[in-house]
Protein backbone atom coordinates (compact mmCIF):
# COMPACT_ATOMS: atom_id res chain seq x y z
CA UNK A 1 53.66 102.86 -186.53
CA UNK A 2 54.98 106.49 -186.03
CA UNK A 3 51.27 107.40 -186.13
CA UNK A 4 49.93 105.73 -183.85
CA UNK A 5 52.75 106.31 -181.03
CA UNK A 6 52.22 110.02 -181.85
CA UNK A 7 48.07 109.38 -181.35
CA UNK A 8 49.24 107.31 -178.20
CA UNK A 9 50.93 110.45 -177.08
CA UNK A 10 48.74 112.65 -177.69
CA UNK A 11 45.56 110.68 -175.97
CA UNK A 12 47.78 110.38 -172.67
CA UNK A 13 48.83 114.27 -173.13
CA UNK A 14 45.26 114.86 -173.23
CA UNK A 15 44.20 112.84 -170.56
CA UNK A 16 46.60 114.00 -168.33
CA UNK A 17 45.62 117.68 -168.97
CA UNK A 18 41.90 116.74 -168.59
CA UNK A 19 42.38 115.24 -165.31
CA UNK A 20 44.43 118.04 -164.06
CA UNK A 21 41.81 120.12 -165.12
CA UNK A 22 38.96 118.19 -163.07
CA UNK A 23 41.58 117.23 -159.87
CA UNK A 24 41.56 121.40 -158.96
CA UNK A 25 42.46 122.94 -155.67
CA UNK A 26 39.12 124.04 -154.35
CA UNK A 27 40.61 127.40 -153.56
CA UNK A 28 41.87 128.30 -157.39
CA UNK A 29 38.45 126.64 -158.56
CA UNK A 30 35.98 128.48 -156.60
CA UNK A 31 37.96 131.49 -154.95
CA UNK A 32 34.89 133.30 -153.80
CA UNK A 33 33.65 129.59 -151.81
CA UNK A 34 36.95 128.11 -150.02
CA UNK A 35 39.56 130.37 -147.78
CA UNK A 36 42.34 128.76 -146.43
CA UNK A 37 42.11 129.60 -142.54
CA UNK A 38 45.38 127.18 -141.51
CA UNK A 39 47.48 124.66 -143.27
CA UNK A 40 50.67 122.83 -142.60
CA UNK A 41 52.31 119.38 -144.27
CA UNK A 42 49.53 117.29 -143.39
CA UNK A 43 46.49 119.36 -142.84
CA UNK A 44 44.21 122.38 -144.87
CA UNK A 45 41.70 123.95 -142.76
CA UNK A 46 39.00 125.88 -145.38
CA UNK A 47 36.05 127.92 -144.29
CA UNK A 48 33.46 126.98 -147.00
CA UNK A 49 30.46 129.24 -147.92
CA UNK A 50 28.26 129.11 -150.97
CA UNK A 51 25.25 131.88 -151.11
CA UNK A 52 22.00 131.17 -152.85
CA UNK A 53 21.88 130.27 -156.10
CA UNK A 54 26.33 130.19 -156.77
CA UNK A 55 27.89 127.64 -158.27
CA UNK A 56 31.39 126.18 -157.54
CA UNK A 57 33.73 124.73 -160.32
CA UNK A 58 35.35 120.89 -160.63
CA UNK A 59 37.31 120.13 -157.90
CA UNK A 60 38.91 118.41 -155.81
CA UNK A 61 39.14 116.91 -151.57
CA UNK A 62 41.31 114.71 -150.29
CA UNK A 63 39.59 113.00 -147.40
CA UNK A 64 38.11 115.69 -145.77
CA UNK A 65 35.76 116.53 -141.74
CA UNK A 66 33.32 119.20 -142.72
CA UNK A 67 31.57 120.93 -139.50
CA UNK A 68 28.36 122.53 -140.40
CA UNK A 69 27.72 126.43 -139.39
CA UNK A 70 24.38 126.48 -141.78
CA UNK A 71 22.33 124.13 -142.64
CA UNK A 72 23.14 122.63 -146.07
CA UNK A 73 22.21 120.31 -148.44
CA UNK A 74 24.72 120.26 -151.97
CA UNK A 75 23.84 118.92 -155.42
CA UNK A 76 27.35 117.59 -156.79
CA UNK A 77 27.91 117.17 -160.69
CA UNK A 78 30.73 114.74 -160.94
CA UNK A 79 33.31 114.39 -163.52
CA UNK A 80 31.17 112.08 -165.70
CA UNK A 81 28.61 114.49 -165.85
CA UNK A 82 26.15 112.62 -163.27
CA UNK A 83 24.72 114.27 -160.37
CA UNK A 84 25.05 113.14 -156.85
CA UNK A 85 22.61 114.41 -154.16
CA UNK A 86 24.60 115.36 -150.69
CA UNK A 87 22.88 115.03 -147.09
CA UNK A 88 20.86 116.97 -145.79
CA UNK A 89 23.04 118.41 -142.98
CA UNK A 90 22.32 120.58 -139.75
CA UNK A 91 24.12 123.32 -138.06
CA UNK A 92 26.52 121.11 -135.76
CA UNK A 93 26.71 118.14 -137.47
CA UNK A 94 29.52 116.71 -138.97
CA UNK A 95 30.47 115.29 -142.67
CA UNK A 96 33.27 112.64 -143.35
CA UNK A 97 34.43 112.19 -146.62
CA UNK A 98 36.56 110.36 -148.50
CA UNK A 99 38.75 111.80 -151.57
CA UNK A 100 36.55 113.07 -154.54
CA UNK A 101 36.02 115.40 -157.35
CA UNK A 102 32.57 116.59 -157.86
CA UNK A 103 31.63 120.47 -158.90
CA UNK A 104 28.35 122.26 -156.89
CA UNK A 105 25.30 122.92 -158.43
CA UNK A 106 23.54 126.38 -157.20
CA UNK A 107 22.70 126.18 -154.01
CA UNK A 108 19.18 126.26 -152.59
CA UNK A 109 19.97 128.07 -149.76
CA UNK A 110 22.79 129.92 -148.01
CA UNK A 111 25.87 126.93 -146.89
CA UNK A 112 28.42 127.29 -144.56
CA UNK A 113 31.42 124.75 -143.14
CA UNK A 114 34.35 124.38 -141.84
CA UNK A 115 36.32 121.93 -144.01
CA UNK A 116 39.20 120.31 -142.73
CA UNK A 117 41.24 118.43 -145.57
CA UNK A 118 43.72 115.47 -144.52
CA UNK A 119 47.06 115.42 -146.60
CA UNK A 120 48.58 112.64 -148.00
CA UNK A 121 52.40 111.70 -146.31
């Protein structure tokens, strides 16, 4: 009995450190990608760039508006391992999101956005 609450522990210790690990501010997991611009209780304004060929770490968005500055078009891995191909977007168009955690592949080209992430209340 005493083992198996202990391996109960443990998996939920685990878990919990895992999904932590995968549910990462954008900023801490790719430094060099996200810069806060502006943020307040309910609102994170990031301006997003990812050169040629760099990667960005698991993360994650709340629901985020992403205005595009270049054009861009993301590979995401997502926490199972699967990959998820993003839209094609254009300078001027806008991406709405809902929450998710996904990591980037290298980039094909130069990306640039303005990403504006929604808090929860």
């Amino acid at each position: 009995m005493k083992q198996r609450l202990a391996s109960a522990i443990a998996a939920v210790t685990l878990g919990l450190m895992a999904s932590s690990v995968y549910a990462q501010d954008p900023v801490k997991a790719c430094p060099n990608n996200f810069k806060v611009l502006a943020e307040d209780a309910t609102t994170r304004v990031l301006h997003f760039t990812q050169k040629k060929g760099e990667t960005c770490g698991m993360h994650s968005h709340p629901y985020i508006a992403a205005y595009v500055l270049k054009s861009a078009q993301l590979t995401y891995v997502m926490p199972d391992g699967s990959k998820k191909q993003g839209p094609k977007l254009k300078p001027g168009e806008v991406l709405l999101r809902g929450p998710v955690i996904h990591a980037h592949e290298a980039a094909p080209d130069d990306v640039e956005s303005i990403v504006v992430e929604v808090k929860k209340k």
